[in-house]
Protein backbone atom coordinates (compact mmCIF):
# COMPACT_ATOMS: atom_id res chain seq x y z
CA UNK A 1 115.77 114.05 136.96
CA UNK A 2 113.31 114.70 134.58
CA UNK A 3 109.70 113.07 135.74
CA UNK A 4 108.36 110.23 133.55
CA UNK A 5 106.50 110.65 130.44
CA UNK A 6 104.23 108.92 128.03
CA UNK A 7 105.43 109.16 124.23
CA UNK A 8 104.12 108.55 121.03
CA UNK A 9 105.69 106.77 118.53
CA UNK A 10 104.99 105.16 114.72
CA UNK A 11 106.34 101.76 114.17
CA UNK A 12 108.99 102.39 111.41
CA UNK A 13 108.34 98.43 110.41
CA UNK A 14 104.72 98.26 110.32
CA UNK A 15 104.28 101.86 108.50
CA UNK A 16 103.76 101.89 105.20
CA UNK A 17 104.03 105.57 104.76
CA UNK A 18 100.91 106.81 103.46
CA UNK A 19 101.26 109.81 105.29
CA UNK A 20 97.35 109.61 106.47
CA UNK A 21 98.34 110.66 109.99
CA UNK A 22 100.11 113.83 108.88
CA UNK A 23 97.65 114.88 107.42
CA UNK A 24 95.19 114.48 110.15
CA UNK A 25 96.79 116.15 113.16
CA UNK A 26 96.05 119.51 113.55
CA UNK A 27 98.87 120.85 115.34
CA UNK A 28 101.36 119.24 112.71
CA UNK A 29 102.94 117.39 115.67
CA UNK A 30 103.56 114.57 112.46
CA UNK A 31 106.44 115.03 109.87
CA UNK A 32 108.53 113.01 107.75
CA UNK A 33 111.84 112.51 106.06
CA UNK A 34 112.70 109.96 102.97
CA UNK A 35 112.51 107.46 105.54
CA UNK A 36 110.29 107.45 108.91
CA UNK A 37 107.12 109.38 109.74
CA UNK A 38 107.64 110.56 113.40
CA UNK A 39 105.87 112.39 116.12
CA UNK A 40 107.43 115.38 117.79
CA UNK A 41 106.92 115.25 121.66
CA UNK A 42 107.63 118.92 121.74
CA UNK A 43 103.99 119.50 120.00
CA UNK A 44 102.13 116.35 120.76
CA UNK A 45 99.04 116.63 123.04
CA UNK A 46 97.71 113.60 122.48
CA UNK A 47 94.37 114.48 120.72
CA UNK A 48 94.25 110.86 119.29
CA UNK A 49 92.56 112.24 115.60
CA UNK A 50 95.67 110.27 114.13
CA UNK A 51 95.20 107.08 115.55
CA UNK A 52 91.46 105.98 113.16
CA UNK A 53 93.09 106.91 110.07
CA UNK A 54 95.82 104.51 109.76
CA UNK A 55 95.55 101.60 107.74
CA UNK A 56 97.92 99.29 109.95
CA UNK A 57 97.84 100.72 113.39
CA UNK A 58 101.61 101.63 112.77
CA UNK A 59 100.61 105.12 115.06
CA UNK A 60 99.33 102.93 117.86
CA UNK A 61 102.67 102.71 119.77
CA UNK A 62 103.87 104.22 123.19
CA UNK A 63 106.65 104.15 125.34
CA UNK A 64 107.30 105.90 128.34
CA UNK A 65 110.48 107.72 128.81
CA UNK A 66 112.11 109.79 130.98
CA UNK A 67 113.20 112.12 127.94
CA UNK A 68 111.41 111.90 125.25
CA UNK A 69 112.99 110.53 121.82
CA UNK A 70 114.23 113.49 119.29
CA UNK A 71 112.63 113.83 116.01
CA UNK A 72 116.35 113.28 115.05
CA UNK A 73 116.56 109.88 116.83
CA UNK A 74 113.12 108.80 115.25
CA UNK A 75 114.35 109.30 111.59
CA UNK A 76 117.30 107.21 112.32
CA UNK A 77 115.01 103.82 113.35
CA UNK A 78 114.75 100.96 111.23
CA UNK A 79 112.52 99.38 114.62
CA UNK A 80 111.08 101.03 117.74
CA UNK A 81 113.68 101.05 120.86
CA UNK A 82 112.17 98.59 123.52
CA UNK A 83 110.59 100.15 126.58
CA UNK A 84 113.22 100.93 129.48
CA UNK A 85 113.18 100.26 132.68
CA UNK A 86 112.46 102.88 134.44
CA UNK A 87 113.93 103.15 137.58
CA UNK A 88 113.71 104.86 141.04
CA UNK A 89 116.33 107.05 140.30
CA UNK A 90 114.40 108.52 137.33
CA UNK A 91 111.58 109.03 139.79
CA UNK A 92 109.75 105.30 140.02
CA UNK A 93 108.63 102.99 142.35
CA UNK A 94 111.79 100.93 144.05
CA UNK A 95 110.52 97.83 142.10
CA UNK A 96 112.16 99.38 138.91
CA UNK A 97 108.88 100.02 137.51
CA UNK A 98 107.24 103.63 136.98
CA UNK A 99 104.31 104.22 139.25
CA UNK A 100 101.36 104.40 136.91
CA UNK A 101 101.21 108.03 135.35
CA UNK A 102 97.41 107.45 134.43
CA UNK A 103 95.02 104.73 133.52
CA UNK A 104 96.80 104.22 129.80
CA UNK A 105 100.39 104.15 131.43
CA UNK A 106 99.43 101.34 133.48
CA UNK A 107 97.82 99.47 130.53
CA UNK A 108 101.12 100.28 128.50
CA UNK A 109 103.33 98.74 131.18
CA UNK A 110 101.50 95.64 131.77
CA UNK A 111 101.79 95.19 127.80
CA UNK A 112 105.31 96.07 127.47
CA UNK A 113 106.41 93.70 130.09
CA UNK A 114 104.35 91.03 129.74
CA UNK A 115 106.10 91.09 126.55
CA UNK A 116 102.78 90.29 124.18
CA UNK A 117 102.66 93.25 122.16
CA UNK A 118 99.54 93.45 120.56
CA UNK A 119 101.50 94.74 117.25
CA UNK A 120 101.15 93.07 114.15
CA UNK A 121 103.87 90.17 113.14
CA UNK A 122 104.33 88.74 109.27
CA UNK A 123 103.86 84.96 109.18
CA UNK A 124 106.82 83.34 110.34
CA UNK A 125 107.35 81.41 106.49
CA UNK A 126 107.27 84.81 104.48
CA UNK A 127 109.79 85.86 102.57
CA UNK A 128 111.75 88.86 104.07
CA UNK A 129 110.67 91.94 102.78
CA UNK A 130 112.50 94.89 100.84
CA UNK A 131 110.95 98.52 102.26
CA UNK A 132 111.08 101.47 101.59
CA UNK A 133 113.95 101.03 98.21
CA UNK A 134 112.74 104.38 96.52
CA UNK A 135 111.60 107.48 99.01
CA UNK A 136 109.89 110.92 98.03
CA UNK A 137 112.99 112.33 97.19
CA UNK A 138 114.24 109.42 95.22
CA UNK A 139 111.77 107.73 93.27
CA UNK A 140 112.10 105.57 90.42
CA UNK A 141 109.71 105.92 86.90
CA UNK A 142 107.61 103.21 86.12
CA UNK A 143 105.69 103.01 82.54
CA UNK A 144 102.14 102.08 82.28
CA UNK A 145 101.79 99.10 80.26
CA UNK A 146 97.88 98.99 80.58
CA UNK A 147 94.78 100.72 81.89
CA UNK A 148 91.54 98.47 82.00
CA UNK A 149 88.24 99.26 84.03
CA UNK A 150 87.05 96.13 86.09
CA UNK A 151 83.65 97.26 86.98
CA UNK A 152 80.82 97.85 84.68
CA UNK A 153 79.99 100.55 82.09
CA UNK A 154 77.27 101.78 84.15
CA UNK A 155 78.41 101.21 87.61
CA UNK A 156 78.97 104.10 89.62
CA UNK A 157 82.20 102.87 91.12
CA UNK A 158 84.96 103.43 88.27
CA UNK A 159 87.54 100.59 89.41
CA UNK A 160 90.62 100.16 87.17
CA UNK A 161 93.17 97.46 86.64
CA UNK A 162 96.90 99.37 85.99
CA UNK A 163 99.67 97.33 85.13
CA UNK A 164 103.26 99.54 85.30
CA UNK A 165 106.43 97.78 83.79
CA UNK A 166 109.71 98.60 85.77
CA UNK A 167 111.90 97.86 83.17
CA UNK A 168 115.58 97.52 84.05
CA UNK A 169 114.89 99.07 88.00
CA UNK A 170 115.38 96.60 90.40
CA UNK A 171 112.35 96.41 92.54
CA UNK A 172 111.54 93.27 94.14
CA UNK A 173 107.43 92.91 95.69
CA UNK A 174 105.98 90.64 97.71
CA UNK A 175 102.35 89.70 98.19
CA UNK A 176 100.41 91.99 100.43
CA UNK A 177 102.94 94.90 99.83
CA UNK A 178 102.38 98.43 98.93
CA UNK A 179 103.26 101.07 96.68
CA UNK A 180 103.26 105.00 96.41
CA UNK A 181 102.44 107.01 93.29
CA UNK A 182 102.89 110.91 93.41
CA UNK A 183 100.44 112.67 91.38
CA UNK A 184 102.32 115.55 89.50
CA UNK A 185 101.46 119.13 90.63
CA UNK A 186 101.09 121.11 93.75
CA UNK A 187 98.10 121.41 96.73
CA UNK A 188 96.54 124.02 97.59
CA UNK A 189 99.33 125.18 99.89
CA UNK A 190 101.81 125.09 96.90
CA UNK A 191 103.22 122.09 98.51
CA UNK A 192 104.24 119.09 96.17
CA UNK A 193 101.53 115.98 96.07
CA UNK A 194 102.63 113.36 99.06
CA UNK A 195 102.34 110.01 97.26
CA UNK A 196 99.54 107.79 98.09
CA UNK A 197 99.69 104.27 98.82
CA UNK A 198 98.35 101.31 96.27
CA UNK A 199 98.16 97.64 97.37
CA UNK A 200 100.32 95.67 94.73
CA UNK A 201 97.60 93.02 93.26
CA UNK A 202 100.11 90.64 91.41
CA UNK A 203 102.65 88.14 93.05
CA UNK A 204 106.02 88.49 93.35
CA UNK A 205 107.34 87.36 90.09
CA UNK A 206 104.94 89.66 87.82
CA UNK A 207 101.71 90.27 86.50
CA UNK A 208 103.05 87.89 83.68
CA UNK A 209 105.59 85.67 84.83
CA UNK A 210 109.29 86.43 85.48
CA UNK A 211 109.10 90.03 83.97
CA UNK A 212 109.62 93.30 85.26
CA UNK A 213 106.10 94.65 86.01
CA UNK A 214 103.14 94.70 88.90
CA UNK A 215 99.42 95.38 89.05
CA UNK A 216 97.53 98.05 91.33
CA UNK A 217 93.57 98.04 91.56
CA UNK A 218 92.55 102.04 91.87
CA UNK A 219 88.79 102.95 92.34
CA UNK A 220 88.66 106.59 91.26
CA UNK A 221 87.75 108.62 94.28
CA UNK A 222 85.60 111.98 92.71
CA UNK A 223 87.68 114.50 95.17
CA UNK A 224 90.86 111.89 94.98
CA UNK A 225 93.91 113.97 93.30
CA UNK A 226 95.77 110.68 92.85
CA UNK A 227 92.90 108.11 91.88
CA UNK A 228 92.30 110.39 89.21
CA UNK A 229 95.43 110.86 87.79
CA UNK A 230 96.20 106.90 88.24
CA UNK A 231 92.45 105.87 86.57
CA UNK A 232 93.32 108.67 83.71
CA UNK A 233 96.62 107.42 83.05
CA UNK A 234 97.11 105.66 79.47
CA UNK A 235 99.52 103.63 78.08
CA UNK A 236 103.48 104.67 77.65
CA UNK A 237 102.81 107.46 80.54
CA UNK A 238 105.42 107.42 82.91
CA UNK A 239 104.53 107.73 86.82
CA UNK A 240 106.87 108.22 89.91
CA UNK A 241 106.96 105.33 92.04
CA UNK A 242 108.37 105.39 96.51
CA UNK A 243 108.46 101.90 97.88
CA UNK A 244 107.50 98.85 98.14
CA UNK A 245 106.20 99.22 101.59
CA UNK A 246 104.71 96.98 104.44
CA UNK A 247 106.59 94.05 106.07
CA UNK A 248 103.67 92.15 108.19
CA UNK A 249 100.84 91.68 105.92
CA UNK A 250 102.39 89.07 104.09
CA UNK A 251 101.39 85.41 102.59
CA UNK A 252 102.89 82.59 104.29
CA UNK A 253 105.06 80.69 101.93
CA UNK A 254 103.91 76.85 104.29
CA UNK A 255 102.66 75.38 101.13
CA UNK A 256 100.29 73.94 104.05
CA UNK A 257 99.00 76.93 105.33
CA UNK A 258 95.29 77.56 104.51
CA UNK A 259 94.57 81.39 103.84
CA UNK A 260 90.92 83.09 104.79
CA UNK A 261 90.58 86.41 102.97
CA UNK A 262 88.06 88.82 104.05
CA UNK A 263 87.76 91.77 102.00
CA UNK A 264 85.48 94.84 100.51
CA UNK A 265 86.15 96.60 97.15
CA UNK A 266 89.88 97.23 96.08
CA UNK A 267 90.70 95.46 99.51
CA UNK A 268 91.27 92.17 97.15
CA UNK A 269 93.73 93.34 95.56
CA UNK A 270 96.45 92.01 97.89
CA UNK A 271 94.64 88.90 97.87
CA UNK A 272 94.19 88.62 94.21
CA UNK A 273 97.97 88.52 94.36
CA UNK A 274 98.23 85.49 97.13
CA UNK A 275 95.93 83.75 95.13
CA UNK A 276 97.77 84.29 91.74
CA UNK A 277 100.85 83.08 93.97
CA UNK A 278 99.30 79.98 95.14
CA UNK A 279 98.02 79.29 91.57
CA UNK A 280 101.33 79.10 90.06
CA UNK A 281 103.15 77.53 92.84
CA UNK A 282 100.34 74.75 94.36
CA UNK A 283 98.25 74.60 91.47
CA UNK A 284 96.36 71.45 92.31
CA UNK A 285 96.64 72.21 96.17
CA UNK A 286 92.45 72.13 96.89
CA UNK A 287 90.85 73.74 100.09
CA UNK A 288 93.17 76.37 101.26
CA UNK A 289 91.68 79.18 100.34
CA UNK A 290 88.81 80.95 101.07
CA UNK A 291 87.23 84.67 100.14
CA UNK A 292 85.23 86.40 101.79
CA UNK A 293 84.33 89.55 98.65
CA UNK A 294 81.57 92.52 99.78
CA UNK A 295 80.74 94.76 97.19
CA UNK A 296 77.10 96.41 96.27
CA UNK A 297 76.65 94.07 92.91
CA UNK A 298 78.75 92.20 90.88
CA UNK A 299 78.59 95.04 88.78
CA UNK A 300 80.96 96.77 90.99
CA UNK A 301 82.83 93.94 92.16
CA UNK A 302 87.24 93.57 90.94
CA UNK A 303 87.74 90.84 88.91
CA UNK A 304 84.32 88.90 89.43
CA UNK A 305 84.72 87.31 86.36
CA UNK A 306 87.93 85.72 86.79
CA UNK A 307 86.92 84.68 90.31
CA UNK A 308 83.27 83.13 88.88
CA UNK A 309 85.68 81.23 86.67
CA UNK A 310 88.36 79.89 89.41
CA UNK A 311 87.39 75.98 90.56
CA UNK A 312 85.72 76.00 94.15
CA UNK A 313 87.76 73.07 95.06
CA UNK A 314 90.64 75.23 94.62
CA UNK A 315 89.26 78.60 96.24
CA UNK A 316 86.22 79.01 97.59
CA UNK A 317 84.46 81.83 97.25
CA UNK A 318 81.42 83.58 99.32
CA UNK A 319 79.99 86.88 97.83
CA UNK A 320 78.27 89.35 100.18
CA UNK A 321 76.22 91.83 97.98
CA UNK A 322 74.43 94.78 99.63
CA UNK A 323 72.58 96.18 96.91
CA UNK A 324 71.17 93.84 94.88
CA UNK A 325 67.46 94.57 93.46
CA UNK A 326 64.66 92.63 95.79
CA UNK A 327 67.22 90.72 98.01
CA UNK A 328 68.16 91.80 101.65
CA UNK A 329 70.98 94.15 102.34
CA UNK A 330 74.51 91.29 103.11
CA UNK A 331 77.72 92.31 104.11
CA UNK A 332 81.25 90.35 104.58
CA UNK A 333 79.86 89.47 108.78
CA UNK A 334 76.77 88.12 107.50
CA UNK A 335 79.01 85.90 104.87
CA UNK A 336 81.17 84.94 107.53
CA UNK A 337 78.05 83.57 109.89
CA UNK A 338 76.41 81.58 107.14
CA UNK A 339 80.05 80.07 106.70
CA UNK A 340 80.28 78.81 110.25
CA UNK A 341 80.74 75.10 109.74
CA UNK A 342 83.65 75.87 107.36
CA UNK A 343 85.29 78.77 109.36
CA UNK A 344 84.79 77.32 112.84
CA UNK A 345 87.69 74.78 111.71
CA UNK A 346 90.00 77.66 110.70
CA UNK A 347 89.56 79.18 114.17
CA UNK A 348 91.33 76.20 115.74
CA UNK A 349 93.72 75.27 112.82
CA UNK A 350 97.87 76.19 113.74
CA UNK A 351 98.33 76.71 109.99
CA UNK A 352 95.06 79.04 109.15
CA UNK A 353 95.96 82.88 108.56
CA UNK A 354 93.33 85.12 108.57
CA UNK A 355 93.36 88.71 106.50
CA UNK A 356 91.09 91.54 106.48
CA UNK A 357 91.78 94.40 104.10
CA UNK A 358 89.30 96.80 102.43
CA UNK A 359 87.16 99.86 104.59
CA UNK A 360 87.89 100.19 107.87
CA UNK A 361 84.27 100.21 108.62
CA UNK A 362 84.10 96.85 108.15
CA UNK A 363 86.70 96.00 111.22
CA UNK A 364 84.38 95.71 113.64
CA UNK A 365 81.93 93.80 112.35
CA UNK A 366 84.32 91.31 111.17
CA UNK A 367 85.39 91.07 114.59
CA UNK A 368 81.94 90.84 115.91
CA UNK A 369 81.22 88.05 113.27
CA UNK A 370 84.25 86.11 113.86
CA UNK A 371 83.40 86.22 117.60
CA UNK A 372 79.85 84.85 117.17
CA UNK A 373 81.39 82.21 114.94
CA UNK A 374 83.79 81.16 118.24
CA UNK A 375 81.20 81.71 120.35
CA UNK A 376 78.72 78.87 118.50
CA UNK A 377 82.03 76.31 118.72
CA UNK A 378 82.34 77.29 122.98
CA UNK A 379 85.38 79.06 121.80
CA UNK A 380 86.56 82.68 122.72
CA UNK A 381 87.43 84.66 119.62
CA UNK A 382 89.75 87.38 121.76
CA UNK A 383 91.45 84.87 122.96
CA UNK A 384 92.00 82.92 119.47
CA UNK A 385 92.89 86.09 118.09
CA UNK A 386 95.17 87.53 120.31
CA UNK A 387 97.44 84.32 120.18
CA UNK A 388 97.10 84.04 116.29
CA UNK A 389 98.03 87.91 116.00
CA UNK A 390 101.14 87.00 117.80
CA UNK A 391 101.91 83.63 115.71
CA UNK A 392 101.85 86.07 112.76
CA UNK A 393 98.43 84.28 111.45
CA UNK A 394 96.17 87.16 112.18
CA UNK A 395 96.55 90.46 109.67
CA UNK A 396 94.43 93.43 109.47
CA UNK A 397 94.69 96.34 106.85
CA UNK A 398 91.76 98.61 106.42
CA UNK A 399 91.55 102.36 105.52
């Protein structure tokens, strides 16, 4: 029998096909077909340079095996298999579990059968999400409706507001979802663009009620094929659209649960879209929301305007700005500190979600803040985050 063996996998239901990890292995141990990105065990040596990239920690799976899943096998999965039992006759331990392989094998088996997980869940009163309706090789056209820039004139961050109509497609969103636009051309290998992924910042029903169309929030990126073509593109242009993807970082549809939002840059545009949501659903439905917005000024923060204009009692708002002329450097963390006495109570709260979305640089001091807040209350934030993360309350998405 074939000795046991550690495999990497990608969650087919947390990916959301951006296609990041490809692009960072270096052996090109990652590939894709219209539906899954996989990992072939063949070439896999388990450098790790694909794990930081991704967005949703979709690449952060294992299994051990005692032969390893096909490529084949992997494009097939709507869900990753469950972990086997391994047992003596595939060269384990008599107690049906493999003797630890190394230090990670034994932290993989104590996970896998102490059945927690660690992987991300959507809240257990979202709406079930459609993924992955339109793939690379069959995407459907979407028409730009409007272009508008967000940030200021002379800001140095270009941030843009695109609205694409759908028409007569079919193609049902939900808050917190995801879609891919494929820049026309070829890169320098001659290969066709892959698309890249844009958070949807509109609800589910439309950027204007009950018609056919959805919102994206691009900053242009000055080497970004994509950003460019999306901040360039005017209205009546036609763009190629793969999706919707994403199926955990999704709004709760409790009319009682109470959202905090933590978020840099474009990372509010998913939560421009749960708060559009709530707005035209719970209208006069006061203190259940709360954002936590980083940028450098207001000059370069999305949709400032319309957010100086919303009520507090309705959503309340905290600004971190890190450049501002004369005042000290603050960042989302500090935000989150100064906001102990009203995040403390979300900590302990069965019906409080928390999100993170925008850099990925600002994970850990999130985490570090949150913990501090716990801390003051005698509380301990891994613990408070580990059980909300598997009550599908706790959802991160940086990139």
């Amino acid at each position: 029998m074939n000795a046991p063996l550690k495999q990497h996998l990608i969650d087919p239901e947390i990916c959301i096909r951006c296609y990041t990890c490809e692009e960072a292995c270096p052996i090109d141990a990652i590939t894709h077909n219209d539906d899954n990105v996989v990992v072939d065990a063949s070439k896999c040596n388990f450098c790790m340079d694909c794990i930081s990239p991704c967005p949703t920690g979709s690449i952060d799976n294992w299994r051990v095996v005692a032969t390893p899943y096909s490529v084949e096998e992997q494009f097939e999965w709507d869900e990753l298999p469950d972990q086997e039992d391994i047992t003596a006759d595939d060269g384990a331990s008599g107690d049906g579990v493999i003797e630890a392989l190394d230090d990670a094998v034994a932290a993989l088996l104590a996970e896998a059968h102490a059945g927690a997980g660690g992987r991300a869940k959507a809240p257990a009163s979202a709406a079930k999400p459609t993924v992955n309706l339109f793939t690379i090789s069959k995407p459907t056209t979407a028409t730009v409706q409007g272009n508008y820039r967000l940030t200021a004139e002379d800001s140095d961050g270009d941030v843009r507001h695109i609205i694409l109509n759908l028409g007569a497609t079919a193609f049902p969103v939900l808050e917190g979802q995801s879609i891919g636009i494929t820049a026309p051309g070829t890169d320098a290998d001659g290969k066709p663009h892959l698309p890249r992924l844009y958070s949807i910042s509109s609800p589910r029903d439309g950027e204007r009620p009950n018609y056919n169309n959805l919102s994206l929030t691009v900053k242009r990126e000055d080497q970004g094929v994509c950003s460019n073509f999306v901040c360039d593109l005017k209205a009546g242009d036609e763009v190629q659209v793969t999706g919707p993807f994403g199926a955990t970082f999704l709004m709760p549809n409790d009319p009682e649960a109470k959202l905090l939002m933590i978020c840099t840059g474009t990372g509010a545009a998913p939560f421009r879209a749960m708060t559009m949501r709530r707005q035209r659903t719970d209208p006069t439905d006061d203190g259940m929301l709360t954002l936590v917005f980083g940028a450098r000024t207001p000059d370069d923060l999305p949709y400032f305007g319309p957010l100086a204009k919303m009520p507090d009692r309705f959503l309340a708002k905290h600004f971190a700005f890190s450049r501002l002329p004369g005042q000290p450097k603050q960042y989302v963390q500090d935000q989150l500190r100064a906001q102990t006495a009203s995040v403390t109570p979300l900590l302990q709260d069965p019906k409080a979600h928390i999100y993170v979305c925008g850099l990925k640089a600002m994970e850990q001091g999130v985490d570090e803040a949150l913990a501090d807040v716990a801390r003051s209350a005698g509380l301990e934030w891994t613990d408070i985050r580990d059980a909300m993360r598997n009550d599908g309350r706790y959802h991160v998405e940086t990139y």
